[in-house]
C-alpha atoms as a PDB file:
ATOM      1  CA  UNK A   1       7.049   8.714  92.707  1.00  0.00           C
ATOM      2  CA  UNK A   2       7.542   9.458  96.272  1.00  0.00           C
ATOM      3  CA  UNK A   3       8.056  13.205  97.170  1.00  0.00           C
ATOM      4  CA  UNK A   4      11.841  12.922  98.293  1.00  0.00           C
ATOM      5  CA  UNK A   5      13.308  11.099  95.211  1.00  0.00           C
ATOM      6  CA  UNK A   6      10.607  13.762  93.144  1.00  0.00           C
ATOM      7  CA  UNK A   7      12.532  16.447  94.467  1.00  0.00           C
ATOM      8  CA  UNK A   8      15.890  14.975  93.907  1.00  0.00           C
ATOM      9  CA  UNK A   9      14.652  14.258  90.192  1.00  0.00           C
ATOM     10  CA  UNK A  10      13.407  17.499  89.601  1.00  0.00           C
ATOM     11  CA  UNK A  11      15.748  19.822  87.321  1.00  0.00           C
ATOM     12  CA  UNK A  12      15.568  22.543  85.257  1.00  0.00           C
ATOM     13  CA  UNK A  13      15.146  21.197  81.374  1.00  0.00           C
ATOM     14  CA  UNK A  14      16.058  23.391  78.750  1.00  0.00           C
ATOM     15  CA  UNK A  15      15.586  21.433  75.240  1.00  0.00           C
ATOM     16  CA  UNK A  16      12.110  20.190  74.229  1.00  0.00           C
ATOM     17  CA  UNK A  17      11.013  17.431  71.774  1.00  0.00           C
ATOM     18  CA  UNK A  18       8.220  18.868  69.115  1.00  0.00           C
ATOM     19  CA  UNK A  19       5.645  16.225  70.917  1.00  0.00           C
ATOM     20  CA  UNK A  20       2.584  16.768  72.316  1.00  0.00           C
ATOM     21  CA  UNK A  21       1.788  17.117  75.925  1.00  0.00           C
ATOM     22  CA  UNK A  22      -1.642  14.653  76.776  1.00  0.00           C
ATOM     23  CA  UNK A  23      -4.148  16.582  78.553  1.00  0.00           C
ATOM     24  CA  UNK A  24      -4.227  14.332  81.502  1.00  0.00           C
ATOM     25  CA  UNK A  25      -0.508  15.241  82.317  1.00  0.00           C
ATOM     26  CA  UNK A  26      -1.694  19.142  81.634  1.00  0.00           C
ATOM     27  CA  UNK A  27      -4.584  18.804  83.852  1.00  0.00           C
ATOM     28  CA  UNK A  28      -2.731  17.336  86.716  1.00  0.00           C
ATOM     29  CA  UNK A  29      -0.114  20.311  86.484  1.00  0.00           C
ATOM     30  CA  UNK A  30      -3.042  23.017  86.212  1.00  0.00           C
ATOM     31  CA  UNK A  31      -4.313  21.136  89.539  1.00  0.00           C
ATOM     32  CA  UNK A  32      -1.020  21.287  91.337  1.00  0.00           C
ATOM     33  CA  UNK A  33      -1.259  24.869  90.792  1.00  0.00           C
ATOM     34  CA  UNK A  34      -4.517  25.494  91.856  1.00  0.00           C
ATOM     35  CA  UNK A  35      -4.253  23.907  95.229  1.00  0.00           C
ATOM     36  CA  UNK A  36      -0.957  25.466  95.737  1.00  0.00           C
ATOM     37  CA  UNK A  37      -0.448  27.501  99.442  1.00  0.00           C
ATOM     38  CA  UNK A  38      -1.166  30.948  99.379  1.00  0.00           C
ATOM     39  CA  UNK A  39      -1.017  34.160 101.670  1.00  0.00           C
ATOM     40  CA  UNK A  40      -4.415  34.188 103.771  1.00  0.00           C
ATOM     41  CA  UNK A  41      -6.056  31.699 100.853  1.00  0.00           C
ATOM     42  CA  UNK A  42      -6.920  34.918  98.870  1.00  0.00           C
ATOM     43  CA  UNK A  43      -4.783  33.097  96.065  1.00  0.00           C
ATOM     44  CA  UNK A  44      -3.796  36.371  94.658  1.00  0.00           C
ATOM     45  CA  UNK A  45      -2.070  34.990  91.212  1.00  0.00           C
ATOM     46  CA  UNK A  46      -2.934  34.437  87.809  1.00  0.00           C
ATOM     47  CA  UNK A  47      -1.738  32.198  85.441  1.00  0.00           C
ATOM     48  CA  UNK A  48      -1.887  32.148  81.494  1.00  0.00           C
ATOM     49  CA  UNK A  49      -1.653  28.911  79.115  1.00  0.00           C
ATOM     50  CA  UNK A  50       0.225  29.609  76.248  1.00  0.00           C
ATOM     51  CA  UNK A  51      -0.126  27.158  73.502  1.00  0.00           C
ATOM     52  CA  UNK A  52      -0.297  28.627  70.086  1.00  0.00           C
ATOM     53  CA  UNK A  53       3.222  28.736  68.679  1.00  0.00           C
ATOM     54  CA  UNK A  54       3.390  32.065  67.558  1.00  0.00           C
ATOM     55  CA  UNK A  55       2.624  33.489  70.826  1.00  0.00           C
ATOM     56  CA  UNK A  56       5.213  31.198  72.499  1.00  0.00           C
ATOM     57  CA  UNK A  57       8.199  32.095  70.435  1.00  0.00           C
ATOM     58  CA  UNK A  58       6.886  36.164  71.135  1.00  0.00           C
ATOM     59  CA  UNK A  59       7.499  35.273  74.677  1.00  0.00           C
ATOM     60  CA  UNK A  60      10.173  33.912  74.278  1.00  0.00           C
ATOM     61  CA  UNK A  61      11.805  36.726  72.294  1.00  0.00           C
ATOM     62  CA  UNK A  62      10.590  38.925  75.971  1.00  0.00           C
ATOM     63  CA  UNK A  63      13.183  37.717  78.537  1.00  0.00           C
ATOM     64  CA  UNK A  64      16.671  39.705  78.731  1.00  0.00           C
ATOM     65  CA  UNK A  65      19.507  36.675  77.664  1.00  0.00           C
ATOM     66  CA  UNK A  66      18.614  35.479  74.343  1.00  0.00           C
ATOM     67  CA  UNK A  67      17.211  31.827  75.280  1.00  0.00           C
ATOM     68  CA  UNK A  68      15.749  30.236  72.021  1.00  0.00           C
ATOM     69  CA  UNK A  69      14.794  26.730  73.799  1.00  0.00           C
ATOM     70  CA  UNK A  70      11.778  28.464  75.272  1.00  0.00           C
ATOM     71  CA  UNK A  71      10.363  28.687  71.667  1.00  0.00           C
ATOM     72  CA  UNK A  72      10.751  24.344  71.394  1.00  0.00           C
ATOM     73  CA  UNK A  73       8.506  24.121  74.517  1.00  0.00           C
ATOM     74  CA  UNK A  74       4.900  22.539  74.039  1.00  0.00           C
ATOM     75  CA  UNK A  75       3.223  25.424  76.309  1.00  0.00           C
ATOM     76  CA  UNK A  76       4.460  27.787  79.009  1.00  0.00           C
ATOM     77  CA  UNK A  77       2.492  29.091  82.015  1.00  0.00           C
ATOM     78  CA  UNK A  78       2.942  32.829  82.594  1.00  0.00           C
ATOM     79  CA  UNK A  79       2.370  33.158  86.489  1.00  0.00           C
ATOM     80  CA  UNK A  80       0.521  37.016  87.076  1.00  0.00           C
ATOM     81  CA  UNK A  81       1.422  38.359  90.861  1.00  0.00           C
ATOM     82  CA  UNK A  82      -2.598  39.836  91.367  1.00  0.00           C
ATOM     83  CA  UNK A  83      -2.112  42.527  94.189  1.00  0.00           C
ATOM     84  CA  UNK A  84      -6.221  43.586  93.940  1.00  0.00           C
ATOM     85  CA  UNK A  85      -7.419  39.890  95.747  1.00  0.00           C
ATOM     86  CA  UNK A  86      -5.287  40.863  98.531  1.00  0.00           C
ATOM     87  CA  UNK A  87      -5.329  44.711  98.925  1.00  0.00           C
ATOM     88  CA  UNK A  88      -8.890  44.617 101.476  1.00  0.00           C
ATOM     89  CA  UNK A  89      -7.082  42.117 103.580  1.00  0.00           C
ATOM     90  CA  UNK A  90      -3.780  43.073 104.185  1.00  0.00           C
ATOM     91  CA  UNK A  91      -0.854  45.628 105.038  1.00  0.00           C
ATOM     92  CA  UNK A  92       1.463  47.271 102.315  1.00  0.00           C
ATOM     93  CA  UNK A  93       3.992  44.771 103.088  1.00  0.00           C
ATOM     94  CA  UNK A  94       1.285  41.759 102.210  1.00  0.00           C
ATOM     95  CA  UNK A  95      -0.289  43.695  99.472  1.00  0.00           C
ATOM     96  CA  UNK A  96       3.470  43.961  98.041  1.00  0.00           C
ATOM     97  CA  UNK A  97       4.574  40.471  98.751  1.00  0.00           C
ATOM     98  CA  UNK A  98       1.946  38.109  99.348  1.00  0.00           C
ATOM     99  CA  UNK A  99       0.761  38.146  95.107  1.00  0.00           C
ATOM    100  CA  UNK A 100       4.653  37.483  94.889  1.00  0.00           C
ATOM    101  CA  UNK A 101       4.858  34.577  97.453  1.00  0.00           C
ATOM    102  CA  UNK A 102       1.668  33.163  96.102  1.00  0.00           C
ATOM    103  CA  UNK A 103       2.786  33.232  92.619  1.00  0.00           C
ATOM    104  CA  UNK A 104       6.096  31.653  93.273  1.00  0.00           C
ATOM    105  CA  UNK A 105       4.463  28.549  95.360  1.00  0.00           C
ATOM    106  CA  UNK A 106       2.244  27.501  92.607  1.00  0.00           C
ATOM    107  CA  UNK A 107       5.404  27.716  90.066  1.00  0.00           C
ATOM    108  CA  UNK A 108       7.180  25.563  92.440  1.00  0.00           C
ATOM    109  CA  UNK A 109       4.538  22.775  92.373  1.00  0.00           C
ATOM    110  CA  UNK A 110       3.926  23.258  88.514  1.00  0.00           C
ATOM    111  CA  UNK A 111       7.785  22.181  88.381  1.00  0.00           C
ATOM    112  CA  UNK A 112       7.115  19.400  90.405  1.00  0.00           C
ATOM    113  CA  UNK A 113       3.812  18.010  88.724  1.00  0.00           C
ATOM    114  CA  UNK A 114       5.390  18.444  85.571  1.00  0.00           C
ATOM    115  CA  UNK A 115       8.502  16.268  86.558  1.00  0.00           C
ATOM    116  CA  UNK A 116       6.008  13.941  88.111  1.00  0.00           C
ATOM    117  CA  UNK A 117       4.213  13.683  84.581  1.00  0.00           C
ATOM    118  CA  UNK A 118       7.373  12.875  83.093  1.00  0.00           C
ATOM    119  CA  UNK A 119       7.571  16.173  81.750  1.00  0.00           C
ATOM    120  CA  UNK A 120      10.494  19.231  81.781  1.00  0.00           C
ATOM    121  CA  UNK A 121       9.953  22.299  82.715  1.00  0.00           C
ATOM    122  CA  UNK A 122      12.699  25.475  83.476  1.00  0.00           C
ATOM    123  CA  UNK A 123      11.820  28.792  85.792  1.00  0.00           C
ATOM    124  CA  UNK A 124      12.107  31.428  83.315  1.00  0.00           C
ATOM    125  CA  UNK A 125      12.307  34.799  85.575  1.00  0.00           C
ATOM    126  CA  UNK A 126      14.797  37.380  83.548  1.00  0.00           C
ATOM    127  CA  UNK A 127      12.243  38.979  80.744  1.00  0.00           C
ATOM    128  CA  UNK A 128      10.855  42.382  79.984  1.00  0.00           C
ATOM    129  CA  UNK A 129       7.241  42.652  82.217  1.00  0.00           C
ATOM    130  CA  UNK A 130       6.173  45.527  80.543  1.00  0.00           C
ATOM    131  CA  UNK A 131       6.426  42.732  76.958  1.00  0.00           C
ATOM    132  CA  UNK A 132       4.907  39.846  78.126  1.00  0.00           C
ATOM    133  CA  UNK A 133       1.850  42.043  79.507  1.00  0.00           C
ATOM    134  CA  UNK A 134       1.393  43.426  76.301  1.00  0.00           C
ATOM    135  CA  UNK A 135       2.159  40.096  74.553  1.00  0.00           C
ATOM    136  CA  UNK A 136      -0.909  38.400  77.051  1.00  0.00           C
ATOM    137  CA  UNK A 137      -2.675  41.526  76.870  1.00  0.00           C
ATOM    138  CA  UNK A 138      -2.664  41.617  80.651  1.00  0.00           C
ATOM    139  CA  UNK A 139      -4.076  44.462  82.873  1.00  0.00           C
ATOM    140  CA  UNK A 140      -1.230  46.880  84.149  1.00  0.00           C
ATOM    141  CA  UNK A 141      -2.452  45.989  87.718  1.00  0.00           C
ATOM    142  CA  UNK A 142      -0.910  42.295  87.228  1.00  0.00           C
ATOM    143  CA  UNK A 143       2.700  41.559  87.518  1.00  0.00           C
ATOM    144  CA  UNK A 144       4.138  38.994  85.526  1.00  0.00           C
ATOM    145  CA  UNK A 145       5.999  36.917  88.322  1.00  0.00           C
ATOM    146  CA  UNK A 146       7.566  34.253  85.510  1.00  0.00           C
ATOM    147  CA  UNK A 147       7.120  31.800  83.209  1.00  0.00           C
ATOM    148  CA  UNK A 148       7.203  28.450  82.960  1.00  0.00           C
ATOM    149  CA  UNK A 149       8.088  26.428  79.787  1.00  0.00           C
ATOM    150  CA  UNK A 150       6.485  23.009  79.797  1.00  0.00           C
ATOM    151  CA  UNK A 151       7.278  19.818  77.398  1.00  0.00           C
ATOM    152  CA  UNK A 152       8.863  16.451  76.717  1.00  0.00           C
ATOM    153  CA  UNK A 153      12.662  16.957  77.635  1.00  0.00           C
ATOM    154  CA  UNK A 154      14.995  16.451  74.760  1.00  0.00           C
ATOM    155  CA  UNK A 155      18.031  16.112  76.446  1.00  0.00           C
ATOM    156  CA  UNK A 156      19.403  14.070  79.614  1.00  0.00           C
ATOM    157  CA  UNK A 157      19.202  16.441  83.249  1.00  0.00           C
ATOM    158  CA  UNK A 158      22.121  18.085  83.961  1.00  0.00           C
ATOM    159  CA  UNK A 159      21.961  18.544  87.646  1.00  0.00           C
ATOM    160  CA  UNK A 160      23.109  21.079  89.271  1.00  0.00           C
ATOM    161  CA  UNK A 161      25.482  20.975  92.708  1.00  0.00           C
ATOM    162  CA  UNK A 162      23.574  22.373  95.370  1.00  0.00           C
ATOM    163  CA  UNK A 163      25.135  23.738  98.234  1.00  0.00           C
ATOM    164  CA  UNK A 164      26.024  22.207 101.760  1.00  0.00           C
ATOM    165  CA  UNK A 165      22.935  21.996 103.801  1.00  0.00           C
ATOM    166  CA  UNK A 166      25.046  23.164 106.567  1.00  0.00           C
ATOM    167  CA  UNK A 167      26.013  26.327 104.379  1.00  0.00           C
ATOM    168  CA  UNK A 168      21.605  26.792 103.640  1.00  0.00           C
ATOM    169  CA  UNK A 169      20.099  25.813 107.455  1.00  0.00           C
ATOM    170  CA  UNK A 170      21.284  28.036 110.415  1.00  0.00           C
ATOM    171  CA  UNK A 171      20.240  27.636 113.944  1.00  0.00           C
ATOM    172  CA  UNK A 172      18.165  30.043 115.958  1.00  0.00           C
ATOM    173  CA  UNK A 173      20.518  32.915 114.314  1.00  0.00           C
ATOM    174  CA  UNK A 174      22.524  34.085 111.215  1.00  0.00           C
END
């Protein structure tokens, strides 16, 4: 697919068919992620596949609005902000933002390569940190940036009107 009309595809899917995901299409995502941009290549993230059911629907049960859909996905990625693989090469403003930027760039391509693969996917961000790191038995020094529910989409996209680029893009001021 080429990039533009992969971007224009791309929406947020949240209702997932109980079918597996091959691990050819998982692989590709993983990939996406791992050569995903980051802040001075330190690549200061972390990311945890979730695939046993049990541990999915706990996660699901973390985030603040009830959203039961997240329990129908196949797997979801739980993207860590790691502030340690930047804090010898960097300022308190990168050692506070960087893990975050870094984080959020690989979730972005995830989304992509998983609409690429044919695949849904939905930017889960509103949940309880202090949960899902106990949940993932994560160390206190990682924040959990979001997650990422992954699977076959059950229902048609619904997208979403986007605002005027004119109303996004200013010129050399705002």
């Amino acid at each position: 697919m080429e990039f533009r009309d992969l971007v224009k595809a791309r929406c947020s899917i949240r209702a997932f068919q109980n079918k597996e995901i091959p691990s050819d299409k998982l692989q590709a995502i993983l990939e996406a992620i791992r050569l995903a941009p980051s802040a001075k290549n330190l690549q200061s993230l972390e990311v945890v596949l979730v695939k046993q059911k049990e541990t999915i629907k706990k996660l699901a049960a973390t985030t603040l609005k009830p959203q039961p859909f997240i329990a129908d996905a196949n797997l979801i990625l739980v993207f860590f902000a790691n502030p340690k693989r930047i804090a010898e090469n960097s300022d308190k403003r990168g050692i506070e933002l960087y893990p975050i930027q870094d984080a959020t760039v690989a979730i972005t391509q995830a989304h992509l390569a998983a609409a690429n693969e044919g695949l849904g996917s939905v930017w889960i961000g509103s949940f309880a940190e202090a949960k899902v790191r106990e949940i993932l038995q994560a160390s206190p020094r990682l924040r959990p940036i979001a997650m990422l529910p992954v699977g076959y989409p059950d229902t048609k996209p619904i997208y979403q009107e986007r605002r005027p680029l004119n109303d996004i893009i200013h010129n050399e001021k705002i």
